[in-house]
PDB file of N, CA and C in Angstrom:
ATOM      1  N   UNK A   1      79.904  80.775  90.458  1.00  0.00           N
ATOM      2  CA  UNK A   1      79.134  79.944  91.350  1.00  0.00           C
ATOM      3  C   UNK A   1      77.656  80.331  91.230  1.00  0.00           C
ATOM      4  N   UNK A   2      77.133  79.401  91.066  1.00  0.00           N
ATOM      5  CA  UNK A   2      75.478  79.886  90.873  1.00  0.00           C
ATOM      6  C   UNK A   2      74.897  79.866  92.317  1.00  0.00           C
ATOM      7  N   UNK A   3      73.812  80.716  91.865  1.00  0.00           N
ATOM      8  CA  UNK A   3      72.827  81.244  93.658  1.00  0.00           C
ATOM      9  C   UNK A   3      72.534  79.661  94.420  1.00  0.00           C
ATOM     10  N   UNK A   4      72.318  78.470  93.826  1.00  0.00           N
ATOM     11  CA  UNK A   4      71.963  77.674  94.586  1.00  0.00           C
ATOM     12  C   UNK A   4      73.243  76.744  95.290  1.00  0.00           C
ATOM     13  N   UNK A   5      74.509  76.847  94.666  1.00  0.00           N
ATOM     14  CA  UNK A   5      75.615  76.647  95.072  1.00  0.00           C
ATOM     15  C   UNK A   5      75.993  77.365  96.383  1.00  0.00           C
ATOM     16  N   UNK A   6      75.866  78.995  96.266  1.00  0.00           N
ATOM     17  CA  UNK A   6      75.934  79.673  97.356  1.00  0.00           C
ATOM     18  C   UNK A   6      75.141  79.344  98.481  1.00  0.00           C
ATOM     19  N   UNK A   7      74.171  79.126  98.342  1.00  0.00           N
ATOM     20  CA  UNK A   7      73.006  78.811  98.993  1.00  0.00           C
ATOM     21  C   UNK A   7      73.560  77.801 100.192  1.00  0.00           C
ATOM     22  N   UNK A   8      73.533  77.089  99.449  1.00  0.00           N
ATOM     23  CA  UNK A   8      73.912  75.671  99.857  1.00  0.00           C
ATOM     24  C   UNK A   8      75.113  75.392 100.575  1.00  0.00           C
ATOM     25  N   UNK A   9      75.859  76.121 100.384  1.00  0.00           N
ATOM     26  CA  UNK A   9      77.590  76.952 101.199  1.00  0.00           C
ATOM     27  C   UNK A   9      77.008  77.385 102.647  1.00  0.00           C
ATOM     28  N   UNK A  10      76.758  78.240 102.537  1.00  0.00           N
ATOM     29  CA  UNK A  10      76.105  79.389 103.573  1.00  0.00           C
ATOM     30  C   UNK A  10      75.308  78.457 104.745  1.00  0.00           C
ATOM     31  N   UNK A  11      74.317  77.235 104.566  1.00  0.00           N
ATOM     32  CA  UNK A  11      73.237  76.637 105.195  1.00  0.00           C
ATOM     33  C   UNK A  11      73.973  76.103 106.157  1.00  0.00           C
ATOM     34  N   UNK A  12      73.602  76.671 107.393  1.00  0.00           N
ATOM     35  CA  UNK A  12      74.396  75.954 108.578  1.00  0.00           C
ATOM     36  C   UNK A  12      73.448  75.588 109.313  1.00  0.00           C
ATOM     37  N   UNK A  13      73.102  74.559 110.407  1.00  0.00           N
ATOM     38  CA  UNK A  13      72.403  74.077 111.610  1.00  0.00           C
ATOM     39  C   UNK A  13      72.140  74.836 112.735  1.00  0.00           C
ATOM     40  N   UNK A  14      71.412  75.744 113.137  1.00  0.00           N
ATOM     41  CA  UNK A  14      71.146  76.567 113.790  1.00  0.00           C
ATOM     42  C   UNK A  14      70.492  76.476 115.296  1.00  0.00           C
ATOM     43  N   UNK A  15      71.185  76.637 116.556  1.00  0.00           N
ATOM     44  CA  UNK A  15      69.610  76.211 117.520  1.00  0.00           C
ATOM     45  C   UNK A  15      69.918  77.309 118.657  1.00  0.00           C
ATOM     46  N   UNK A  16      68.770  76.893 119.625  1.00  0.00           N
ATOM     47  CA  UNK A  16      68.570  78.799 120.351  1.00  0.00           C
ATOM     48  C   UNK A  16      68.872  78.339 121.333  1.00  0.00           C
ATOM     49  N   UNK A  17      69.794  78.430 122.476  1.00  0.00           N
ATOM     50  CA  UNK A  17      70.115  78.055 123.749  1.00  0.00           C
ATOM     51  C   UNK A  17      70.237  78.976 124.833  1.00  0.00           C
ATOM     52  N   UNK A  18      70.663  78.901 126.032  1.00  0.00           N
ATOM     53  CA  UNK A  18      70.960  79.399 127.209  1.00  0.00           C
ATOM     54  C   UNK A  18      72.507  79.198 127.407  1.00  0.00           C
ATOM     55  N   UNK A  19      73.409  79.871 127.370  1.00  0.00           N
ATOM     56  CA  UNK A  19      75.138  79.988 128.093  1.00  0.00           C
ATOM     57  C   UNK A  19      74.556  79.530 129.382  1.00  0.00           C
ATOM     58  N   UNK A  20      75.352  78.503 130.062  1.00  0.00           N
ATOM     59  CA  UNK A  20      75.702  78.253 131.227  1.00  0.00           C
ATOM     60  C   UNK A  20      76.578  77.808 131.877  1.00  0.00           C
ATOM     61  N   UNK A  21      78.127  78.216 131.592  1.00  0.00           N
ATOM     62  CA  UNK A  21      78.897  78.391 131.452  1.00  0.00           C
ATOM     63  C   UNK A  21      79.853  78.885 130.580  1.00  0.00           C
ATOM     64  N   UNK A  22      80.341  80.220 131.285  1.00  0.00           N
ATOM     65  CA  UNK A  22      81.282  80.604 130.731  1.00  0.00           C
ATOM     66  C   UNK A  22      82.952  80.850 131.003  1.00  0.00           C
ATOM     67  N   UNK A  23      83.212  79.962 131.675  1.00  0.00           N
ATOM     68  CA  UNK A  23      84.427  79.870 132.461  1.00  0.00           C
ATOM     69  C   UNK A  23      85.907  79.432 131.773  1.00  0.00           C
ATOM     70  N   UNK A  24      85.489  78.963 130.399  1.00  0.00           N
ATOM     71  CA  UNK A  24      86.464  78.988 129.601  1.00  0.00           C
ATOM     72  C   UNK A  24      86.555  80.151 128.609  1.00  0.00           C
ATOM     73  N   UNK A  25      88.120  80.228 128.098  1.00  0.00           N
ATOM     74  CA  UNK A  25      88.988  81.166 127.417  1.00  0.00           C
ATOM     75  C   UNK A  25      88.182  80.318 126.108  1.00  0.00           C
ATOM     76  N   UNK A  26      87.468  81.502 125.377  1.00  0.00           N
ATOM     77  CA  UNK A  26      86.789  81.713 124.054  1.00  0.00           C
ATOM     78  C   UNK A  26      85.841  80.388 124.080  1.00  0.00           C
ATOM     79  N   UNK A  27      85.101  79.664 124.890  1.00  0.00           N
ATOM     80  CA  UNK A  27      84.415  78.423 124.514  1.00  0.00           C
ATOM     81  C   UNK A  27      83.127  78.901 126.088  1.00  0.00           C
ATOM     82  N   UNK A  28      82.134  78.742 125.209  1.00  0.00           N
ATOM     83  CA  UNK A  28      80.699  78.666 126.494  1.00  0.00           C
ATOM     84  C   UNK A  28      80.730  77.433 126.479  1.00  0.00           C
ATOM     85  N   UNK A  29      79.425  77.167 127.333  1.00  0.00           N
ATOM     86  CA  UNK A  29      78.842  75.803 127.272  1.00  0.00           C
ATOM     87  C   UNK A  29      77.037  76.273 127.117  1.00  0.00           C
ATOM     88  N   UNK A  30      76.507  75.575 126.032  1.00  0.00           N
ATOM     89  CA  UNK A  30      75.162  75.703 125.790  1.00  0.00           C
ATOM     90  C   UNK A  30      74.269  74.917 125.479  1.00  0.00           C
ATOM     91  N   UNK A  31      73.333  75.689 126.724  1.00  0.00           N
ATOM     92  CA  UNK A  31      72.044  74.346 127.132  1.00  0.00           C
ATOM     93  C   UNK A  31      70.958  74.574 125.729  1.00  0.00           C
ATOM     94  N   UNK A  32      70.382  73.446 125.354  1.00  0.00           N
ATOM     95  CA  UNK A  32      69.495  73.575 124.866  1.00  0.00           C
ATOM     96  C   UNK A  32      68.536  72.811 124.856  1.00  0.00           C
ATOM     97  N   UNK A  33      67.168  73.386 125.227  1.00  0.00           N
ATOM     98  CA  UNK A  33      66.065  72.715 125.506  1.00  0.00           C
ATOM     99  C   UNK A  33      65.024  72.397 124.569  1.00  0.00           C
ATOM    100  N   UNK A  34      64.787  71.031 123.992  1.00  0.00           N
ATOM    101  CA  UNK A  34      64.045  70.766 123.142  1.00  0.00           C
ATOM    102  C   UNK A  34      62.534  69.713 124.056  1.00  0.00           C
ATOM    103  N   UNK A  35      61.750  69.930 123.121  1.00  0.00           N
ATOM    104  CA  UNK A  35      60.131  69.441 123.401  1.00  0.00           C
ATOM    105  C   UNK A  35      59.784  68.103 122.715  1.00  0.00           C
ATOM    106  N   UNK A  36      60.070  66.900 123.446  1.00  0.00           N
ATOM    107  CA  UNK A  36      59.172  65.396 122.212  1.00  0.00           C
ATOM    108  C   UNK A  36      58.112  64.993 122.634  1.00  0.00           C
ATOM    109  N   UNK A  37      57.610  64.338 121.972  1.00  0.00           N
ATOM    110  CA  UNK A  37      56.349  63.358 122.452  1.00  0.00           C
ATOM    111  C   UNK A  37      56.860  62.125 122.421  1.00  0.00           C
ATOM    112  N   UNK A  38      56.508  61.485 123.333  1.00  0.00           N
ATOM    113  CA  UNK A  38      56.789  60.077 123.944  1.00  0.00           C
ATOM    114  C   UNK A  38      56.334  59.111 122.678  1.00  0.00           C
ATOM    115  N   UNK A  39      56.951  58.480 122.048  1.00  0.00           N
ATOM    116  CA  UNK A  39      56.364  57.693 120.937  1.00  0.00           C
ATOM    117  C   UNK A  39      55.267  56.817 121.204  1.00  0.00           C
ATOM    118  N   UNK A  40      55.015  56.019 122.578  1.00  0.00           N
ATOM    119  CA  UNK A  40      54.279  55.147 122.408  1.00  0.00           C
ATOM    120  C   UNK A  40      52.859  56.203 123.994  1.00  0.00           C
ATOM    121  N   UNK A  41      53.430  56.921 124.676  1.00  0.00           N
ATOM    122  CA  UNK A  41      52.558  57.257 125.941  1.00  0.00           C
ATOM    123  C   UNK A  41      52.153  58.657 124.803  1.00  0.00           C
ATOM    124  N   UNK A  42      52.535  59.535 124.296  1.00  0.00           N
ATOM    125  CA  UNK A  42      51.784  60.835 123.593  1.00  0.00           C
ATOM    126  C   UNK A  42      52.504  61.994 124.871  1.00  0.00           C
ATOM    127  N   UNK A  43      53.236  61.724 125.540  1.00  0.00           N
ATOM    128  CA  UNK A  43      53.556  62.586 126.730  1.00  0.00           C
ATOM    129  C   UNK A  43      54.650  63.598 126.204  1.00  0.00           C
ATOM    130  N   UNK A  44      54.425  64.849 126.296  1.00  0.00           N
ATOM    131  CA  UNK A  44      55.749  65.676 125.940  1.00  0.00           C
ATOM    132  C   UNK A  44      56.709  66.010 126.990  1.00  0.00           C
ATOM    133  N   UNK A  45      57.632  65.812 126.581  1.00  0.00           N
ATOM    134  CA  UNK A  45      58.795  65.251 127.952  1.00  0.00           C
ATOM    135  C   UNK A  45      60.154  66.530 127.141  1.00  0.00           C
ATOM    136  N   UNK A  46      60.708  67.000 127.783  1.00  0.00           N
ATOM    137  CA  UNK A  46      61.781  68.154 127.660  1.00  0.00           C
ATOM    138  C   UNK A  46      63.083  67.431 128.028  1.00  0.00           C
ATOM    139  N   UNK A  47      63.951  67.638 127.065  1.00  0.00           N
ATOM    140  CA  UNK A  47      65.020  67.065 126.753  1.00  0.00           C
ATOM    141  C   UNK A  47      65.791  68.649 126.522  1.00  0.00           C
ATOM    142  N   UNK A  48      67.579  68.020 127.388  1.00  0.00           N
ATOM    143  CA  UNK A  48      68.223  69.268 127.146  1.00  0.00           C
ATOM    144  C   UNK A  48      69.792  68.623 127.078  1.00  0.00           C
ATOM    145  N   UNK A  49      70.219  69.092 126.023  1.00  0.00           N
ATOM    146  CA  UNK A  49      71.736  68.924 125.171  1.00  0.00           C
ATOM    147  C   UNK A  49      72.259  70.078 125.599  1.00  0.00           C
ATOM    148  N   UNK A  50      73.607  69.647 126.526  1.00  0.00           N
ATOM    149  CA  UNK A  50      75.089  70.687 126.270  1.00  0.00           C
ATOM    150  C   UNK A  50      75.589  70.911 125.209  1.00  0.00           C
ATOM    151  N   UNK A  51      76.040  72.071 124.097  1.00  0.00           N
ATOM    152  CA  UNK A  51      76.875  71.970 123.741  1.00  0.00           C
ATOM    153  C   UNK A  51      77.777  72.565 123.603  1.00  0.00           C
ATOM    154  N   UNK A  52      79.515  72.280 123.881  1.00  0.00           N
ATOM    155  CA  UNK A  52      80.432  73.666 123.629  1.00  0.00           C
ATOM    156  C   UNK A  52      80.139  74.196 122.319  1.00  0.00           C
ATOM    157  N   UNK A  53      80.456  75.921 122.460  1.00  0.00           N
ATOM    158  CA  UNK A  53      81.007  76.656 121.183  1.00  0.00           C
ATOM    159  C   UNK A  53      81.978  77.374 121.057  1.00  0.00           C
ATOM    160  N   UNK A  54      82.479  78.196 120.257  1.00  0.00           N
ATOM    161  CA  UNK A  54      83.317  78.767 119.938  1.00  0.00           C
ATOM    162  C   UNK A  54      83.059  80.317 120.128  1.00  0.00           C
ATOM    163  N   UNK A  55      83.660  81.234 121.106  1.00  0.00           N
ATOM    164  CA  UNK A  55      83.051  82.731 121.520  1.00  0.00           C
ATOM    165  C   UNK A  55      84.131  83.291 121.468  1.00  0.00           C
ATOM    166  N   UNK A  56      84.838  83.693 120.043  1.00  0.00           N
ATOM    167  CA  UNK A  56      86.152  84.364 119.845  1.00  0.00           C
ATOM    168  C   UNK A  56      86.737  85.494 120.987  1.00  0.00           C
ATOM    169  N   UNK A  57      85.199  86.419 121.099  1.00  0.00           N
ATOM    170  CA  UNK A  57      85.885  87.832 121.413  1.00  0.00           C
ATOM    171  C   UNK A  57      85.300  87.345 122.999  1.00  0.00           C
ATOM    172  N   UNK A  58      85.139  86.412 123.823  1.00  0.00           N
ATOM    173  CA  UNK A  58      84.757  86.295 125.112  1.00  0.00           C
ATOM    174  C   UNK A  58      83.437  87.182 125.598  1.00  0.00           C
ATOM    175  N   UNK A  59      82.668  87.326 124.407  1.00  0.00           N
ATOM    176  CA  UNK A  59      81.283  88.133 124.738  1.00  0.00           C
ATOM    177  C   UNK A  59      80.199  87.609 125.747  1.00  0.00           C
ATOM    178  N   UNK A  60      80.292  86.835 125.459  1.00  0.00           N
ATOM    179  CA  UNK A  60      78.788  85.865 126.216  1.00  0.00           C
ATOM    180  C   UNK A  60      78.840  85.778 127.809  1.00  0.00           C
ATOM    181  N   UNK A  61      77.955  85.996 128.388  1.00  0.00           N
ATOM    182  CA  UNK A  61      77.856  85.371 129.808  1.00  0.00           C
ATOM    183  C   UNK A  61      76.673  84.383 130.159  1.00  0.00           C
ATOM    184  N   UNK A  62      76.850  84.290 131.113  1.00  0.00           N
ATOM    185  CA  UNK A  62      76.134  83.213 132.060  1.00  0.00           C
ATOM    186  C   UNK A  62      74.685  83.941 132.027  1.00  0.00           C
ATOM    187  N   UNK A  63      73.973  82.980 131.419  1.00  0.00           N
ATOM    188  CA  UNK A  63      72.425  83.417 131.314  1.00  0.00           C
ATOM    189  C   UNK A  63      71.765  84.220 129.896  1.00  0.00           C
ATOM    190  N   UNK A  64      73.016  84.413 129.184  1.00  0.00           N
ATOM    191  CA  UNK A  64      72.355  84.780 127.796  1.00  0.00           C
ATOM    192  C   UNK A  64      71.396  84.118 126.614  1.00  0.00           C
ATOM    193  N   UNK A  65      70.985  84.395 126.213  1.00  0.00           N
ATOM    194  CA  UNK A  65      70.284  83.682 124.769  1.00  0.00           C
ATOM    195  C   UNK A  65      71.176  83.695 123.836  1.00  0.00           C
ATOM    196  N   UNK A  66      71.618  82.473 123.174  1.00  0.00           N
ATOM    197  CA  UNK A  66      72.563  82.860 121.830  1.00  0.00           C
ATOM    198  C   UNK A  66      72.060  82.075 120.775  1.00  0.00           C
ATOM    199  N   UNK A  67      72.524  82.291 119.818  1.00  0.00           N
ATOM    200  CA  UNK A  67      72.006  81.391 118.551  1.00  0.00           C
ATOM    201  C   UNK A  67      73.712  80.898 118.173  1.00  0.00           C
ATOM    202  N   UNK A  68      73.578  79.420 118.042  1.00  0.00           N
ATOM    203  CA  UNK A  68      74.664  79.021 117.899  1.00  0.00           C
ATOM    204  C   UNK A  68      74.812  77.974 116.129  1.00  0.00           C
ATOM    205  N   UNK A  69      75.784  78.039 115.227  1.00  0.00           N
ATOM    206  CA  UNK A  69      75.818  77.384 114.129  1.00  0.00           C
ATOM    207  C   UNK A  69      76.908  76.310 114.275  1.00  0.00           C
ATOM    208  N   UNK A  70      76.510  75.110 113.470  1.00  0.00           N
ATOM    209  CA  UNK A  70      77.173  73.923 113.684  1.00  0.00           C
ATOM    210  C   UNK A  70      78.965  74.431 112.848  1.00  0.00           C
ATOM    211  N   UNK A  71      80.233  74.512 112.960  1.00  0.00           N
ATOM    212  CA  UNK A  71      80.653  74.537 112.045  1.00  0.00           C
ATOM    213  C   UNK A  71      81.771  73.176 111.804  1.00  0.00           C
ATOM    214  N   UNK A  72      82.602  73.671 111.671  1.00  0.00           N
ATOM    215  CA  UNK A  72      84.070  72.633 111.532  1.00  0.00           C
ATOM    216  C   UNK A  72      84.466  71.688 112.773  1.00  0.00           C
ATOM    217  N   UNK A  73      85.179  70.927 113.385  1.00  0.00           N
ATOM    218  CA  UNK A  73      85.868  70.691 114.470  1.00  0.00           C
ATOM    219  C   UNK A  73      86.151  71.875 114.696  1.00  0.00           C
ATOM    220  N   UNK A  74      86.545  72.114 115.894  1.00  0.00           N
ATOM    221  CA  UNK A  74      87.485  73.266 116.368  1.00  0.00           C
ATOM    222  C   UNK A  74      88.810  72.648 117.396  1.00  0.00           C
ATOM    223  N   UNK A  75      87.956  71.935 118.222  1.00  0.00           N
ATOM    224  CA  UNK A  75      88.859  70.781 119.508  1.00  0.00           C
ATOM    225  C   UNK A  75      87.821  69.912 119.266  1.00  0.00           C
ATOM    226  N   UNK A  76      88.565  68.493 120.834  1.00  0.00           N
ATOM    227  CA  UNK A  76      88.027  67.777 120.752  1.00  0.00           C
ATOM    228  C   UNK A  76      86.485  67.482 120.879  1.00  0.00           C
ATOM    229  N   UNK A  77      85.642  68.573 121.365  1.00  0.00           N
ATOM    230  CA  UNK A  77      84.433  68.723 122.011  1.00  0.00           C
ATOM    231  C   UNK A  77      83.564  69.707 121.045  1.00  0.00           C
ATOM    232  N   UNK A  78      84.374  71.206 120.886  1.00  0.00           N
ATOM    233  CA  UNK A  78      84.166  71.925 119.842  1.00  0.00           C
ATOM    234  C   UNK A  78      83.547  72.346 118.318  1.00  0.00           C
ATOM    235  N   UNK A  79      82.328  71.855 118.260  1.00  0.00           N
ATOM    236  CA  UNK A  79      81.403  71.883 116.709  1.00  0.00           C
ATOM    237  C   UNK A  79      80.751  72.454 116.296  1.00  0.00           C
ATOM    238  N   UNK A  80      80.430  73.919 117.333  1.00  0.00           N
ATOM    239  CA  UNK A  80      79.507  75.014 117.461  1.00  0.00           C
ATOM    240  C   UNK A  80      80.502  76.423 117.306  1.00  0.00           C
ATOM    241  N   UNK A  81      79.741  77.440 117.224  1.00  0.00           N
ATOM    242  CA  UNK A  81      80.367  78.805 117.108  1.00  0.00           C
ATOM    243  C   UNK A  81      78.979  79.485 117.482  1.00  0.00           C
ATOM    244  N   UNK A  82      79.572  80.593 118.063  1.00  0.00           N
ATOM    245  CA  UNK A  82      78.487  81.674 118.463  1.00  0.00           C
ATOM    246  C   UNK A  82      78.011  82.431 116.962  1.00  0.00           C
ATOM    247  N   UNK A  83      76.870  82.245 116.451  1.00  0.00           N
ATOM    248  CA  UNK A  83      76.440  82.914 115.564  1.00  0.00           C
ATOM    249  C   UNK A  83      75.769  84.716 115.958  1.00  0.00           C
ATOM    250  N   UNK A  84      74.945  84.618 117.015  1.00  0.00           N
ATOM    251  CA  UNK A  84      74.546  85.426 117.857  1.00  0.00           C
ATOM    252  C   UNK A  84      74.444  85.891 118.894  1.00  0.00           C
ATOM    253  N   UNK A  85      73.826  86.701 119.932  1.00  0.00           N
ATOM    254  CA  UNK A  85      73.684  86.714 121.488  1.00  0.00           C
ATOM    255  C   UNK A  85      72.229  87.725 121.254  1.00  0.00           C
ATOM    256  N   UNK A  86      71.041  86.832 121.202  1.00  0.00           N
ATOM    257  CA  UNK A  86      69.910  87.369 120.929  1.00  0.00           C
ATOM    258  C   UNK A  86      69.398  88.276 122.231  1.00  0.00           C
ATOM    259  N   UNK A  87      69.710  87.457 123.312  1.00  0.00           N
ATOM    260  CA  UNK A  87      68.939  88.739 124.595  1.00  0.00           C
ATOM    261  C   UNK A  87      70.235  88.013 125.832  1.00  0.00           C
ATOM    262  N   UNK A  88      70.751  89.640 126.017  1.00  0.00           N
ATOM    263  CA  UNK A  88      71.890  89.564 127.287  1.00  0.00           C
ATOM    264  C   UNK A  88      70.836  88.828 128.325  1.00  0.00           C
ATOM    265  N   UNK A  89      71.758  88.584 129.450  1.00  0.00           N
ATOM    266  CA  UNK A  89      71.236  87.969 130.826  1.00  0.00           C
ATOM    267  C   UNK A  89      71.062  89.464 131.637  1.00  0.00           C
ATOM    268  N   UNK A  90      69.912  89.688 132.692  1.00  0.00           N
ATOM    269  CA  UNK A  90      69.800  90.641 133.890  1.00  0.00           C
ATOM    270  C   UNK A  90      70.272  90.390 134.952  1.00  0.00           C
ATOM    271  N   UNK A  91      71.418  91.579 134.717  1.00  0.00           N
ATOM    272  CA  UNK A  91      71.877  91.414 136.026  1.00  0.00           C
ATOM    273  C   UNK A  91      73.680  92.518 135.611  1.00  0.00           C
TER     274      UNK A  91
END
């Protein structure tokens, strides 16, 4: 397999969220807050997507930072996996 084959394997969809919920067996729920500009006013307006992931070993809590990667189905809702847990929650 050549390096750009690998490459290209490996490249997953990556985004930085907040757990806010963790009340299910191996699955968070994660907020993520993105920044647009209004196409026609120039106004930057904050937009925020749920999405479940996949948290094998039940690590994550309520209020963490995680970095999450797009992968396979998992369930019906299920398209994410915990890649990381960049900064625990205080407390």
């Amino acid at each position: 397999m050549t390096e750009h084959q690998q490459e290209a394997r490996t490249h997953h969809q990556t985004l930085v969220g907040k757990v806010v919920s963790d009340k299910m067996d191996k699955t968070v729920v994660v907020a993520v807050e993105q920044t647009r500009t209004h196409p026609l006013y120039r106004r930057s307006m904050k937009r925020t997507s749920k999405f479940y992931a996949h948290d094998a070993g039940n690590e994550c809590r309520e209020g963490d930072r995680v970095l999450i990667a797009a992968s396979r189905p998992l369930s019906k809702q299920k398209r994410w996996r915990v890649r990381q847990i960049l900064q625990r929650a205080e407390g």
